[in-house]
N, C-alpha and C. Protein backbone atom coordinates (compact mmCIF):
# COMPACT_ATOMS: atom_id res chain seq x y z
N UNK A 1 10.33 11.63 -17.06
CA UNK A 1 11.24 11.17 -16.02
C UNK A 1 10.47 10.76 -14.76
N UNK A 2 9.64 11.57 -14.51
CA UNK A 2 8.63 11.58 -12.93
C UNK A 2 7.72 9.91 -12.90
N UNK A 3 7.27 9.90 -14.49
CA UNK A 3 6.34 8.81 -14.14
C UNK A 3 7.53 7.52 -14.96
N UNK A 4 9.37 7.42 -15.31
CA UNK A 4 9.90 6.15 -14.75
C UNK A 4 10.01 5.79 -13.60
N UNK A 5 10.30 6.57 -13.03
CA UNK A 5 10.16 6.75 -11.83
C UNK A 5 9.33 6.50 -10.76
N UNK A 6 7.74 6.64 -11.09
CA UNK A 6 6.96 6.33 -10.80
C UNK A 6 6.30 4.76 -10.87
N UNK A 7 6.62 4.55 -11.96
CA UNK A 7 6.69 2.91 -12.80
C UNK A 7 8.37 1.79 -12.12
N UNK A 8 8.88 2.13 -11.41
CA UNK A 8 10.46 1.83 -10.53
C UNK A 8 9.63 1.70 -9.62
N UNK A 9 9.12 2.62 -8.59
CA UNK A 9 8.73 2.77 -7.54
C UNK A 9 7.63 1.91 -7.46
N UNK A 10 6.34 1.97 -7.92
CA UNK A 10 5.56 0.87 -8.41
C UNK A 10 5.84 -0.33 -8.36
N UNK A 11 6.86 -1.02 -9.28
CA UNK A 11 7.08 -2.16 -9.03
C UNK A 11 7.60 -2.89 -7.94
N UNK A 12 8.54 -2.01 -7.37
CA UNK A 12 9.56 -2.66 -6.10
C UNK A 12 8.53 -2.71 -4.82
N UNK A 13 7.34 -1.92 -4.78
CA UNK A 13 6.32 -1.56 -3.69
C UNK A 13 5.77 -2.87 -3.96
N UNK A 14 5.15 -2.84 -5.26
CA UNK A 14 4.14 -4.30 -5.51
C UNK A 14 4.88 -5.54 -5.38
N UNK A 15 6.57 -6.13 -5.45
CA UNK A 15 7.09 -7.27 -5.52
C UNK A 15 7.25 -7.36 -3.83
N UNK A 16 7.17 -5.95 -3.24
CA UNK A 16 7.44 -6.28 -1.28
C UNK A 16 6.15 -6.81 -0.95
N UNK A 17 5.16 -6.10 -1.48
CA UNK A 17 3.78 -6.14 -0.57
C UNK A 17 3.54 -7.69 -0.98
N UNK A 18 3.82 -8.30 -2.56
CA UNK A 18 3.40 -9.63 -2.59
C UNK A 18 4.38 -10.68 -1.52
N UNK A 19 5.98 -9.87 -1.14
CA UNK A 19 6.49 -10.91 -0.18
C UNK A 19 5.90 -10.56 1.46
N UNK A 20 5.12 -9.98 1.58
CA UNK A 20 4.78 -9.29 2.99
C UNK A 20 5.06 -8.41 3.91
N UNK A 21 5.80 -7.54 2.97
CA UNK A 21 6.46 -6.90 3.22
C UNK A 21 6.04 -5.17 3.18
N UNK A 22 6.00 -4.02 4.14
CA UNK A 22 5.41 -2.97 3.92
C UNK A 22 6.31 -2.37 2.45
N UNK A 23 5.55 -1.73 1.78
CA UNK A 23 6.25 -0.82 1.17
C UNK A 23 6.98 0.38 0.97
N UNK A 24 7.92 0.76 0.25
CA UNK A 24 8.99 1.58 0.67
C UNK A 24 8.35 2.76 0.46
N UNK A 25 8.25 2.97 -0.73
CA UNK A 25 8.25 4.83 -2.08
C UNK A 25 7.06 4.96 -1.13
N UNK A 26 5.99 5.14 -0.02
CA UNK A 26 4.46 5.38 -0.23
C UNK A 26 4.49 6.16 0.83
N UNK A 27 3.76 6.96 1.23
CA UNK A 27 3.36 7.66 2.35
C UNK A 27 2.31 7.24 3.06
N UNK A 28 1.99 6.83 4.37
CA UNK A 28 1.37 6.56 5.08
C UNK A 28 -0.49 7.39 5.47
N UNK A 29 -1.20 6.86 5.06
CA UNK A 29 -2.48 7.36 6.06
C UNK A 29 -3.03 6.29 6.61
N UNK A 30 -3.44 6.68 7.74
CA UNK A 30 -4.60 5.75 8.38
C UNK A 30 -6.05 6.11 8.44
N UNK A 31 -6.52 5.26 9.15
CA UNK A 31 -8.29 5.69 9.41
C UNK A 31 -8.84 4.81 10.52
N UNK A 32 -8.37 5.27 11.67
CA UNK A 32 -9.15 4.39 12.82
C UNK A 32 -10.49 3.21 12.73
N UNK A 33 -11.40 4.34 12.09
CA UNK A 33 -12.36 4.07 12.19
C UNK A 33 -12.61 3.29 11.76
N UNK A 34 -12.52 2.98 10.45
CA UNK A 34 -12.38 1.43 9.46
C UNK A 34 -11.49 0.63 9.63
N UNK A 35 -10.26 0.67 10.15
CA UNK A 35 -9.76 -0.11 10.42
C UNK A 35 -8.78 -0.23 8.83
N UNK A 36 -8.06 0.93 8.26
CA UNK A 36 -7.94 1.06 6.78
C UNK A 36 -6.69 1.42 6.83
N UNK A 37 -5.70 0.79 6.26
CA UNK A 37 -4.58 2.05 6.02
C UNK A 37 -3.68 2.15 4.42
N UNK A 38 -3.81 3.14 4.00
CA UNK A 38 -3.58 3.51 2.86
C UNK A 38 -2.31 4.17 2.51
N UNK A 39 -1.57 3.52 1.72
CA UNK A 39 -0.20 3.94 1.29
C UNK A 39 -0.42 4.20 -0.30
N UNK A 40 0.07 5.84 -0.18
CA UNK A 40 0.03 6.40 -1.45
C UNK A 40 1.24 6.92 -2.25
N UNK A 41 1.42 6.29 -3.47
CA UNK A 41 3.17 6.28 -4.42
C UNK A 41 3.27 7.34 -5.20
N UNK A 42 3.41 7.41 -5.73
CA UNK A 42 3.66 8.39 -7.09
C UNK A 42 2.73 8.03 -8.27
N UNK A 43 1.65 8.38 -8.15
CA UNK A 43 0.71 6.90 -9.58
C UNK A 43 -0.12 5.90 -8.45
N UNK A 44 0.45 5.81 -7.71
CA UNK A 44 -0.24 4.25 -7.56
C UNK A 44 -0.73 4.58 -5.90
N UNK A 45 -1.53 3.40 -5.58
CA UNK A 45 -2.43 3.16 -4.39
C UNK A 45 -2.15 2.28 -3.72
N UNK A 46 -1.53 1.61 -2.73
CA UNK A 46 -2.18 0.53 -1.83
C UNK A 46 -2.89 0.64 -0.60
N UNK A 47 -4.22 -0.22 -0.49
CA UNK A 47 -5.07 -0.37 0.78
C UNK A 47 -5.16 -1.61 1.26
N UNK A 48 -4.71 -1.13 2.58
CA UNK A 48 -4.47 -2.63 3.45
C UNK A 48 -5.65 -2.47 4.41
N UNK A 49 -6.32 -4.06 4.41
CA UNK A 49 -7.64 -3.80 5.53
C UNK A 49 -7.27 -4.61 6.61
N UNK A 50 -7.11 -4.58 7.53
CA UNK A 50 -6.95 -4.91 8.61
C UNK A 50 -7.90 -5.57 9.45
N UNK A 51 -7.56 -6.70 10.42
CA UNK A 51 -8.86 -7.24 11.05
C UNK A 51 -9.11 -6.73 12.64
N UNK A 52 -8.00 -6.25 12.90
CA UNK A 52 -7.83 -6.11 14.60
C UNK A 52 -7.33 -4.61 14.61
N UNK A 53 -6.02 -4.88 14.65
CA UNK A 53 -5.31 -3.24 14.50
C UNK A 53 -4.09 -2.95 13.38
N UNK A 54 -4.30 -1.55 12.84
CA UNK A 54 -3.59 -0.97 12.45
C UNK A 54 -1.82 -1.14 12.43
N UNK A 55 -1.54 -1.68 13.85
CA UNK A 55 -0.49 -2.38 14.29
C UNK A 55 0.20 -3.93 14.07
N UNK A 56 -0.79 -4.02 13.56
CA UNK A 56 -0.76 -5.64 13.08
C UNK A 56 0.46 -6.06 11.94
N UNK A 57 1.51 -6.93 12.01
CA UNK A 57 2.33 -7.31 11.10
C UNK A 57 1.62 -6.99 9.63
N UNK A 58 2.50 -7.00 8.96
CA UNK A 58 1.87 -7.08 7.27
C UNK A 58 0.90 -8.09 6.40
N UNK A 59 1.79 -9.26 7.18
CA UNK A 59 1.27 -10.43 6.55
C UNK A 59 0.16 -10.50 7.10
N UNK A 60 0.28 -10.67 8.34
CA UNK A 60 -1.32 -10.84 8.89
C UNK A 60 -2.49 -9.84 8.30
N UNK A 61 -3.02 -9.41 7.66
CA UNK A 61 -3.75 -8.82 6.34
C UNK A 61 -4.59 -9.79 6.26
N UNK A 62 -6.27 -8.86 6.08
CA UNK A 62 -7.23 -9.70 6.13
C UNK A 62 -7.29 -9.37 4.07
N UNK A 63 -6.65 -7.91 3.66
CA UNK A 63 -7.37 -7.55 2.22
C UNK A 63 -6.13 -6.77 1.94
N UNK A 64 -5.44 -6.63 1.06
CA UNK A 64 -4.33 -5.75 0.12
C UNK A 64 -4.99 -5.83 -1.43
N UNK A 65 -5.49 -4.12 -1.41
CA UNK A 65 -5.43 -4.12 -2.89
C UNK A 65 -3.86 -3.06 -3.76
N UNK A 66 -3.89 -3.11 -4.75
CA UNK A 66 -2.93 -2.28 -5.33
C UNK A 66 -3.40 -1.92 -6.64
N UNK A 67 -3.29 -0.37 -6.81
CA UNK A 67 -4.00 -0.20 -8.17
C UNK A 67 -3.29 1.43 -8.59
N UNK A 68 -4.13 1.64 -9.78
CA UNK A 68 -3.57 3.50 -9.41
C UNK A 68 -4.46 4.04 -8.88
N UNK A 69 -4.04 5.46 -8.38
CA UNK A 69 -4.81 6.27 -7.94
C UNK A 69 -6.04 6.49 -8.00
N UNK A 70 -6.23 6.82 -8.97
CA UNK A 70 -7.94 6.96 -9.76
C UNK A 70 -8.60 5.54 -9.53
N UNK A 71 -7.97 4.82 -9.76
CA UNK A 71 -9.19 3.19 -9.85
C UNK A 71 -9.60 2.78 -8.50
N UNK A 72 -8.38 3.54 -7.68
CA UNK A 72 -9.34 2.14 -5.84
C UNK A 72 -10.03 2.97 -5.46
């Protein structure tokens, strides 16, 4: 049940982030220092790199990867 669920959540995250959109299911970290911020799903990963700030619209994104956990 946890990982349909996980595979739901997954997809609707990955069809926003490809419209520019933040994603919903993920929990938020940042990292000043790099300039990194990382949203983590149930299963899955996204890292957004940023060129300026952390604050920066979505779209404006210098790097978005999306993967599972284990691989980024």
């Amino acid at each position: 049940m946890v990982v349909i669920l996980g595979l739901i959540a997954g997809v609707v995250d990955y069809n926003r982030i490809k419209k520019d959109k933040i994603p919903i299911f993920c929990i938020l970290f940042t990292d000043d220092s790099t300039c990194k911020v990382t949203y983590i799903g149930v299963g899955y990963k996204v890292i957004r790199y940023t060129g300026f700030s952390i604050n920066e619209p979505f779209k404006n994104n210098i790097g978005v990867r999306f993967g599972l956990v284990y691989a980024l």
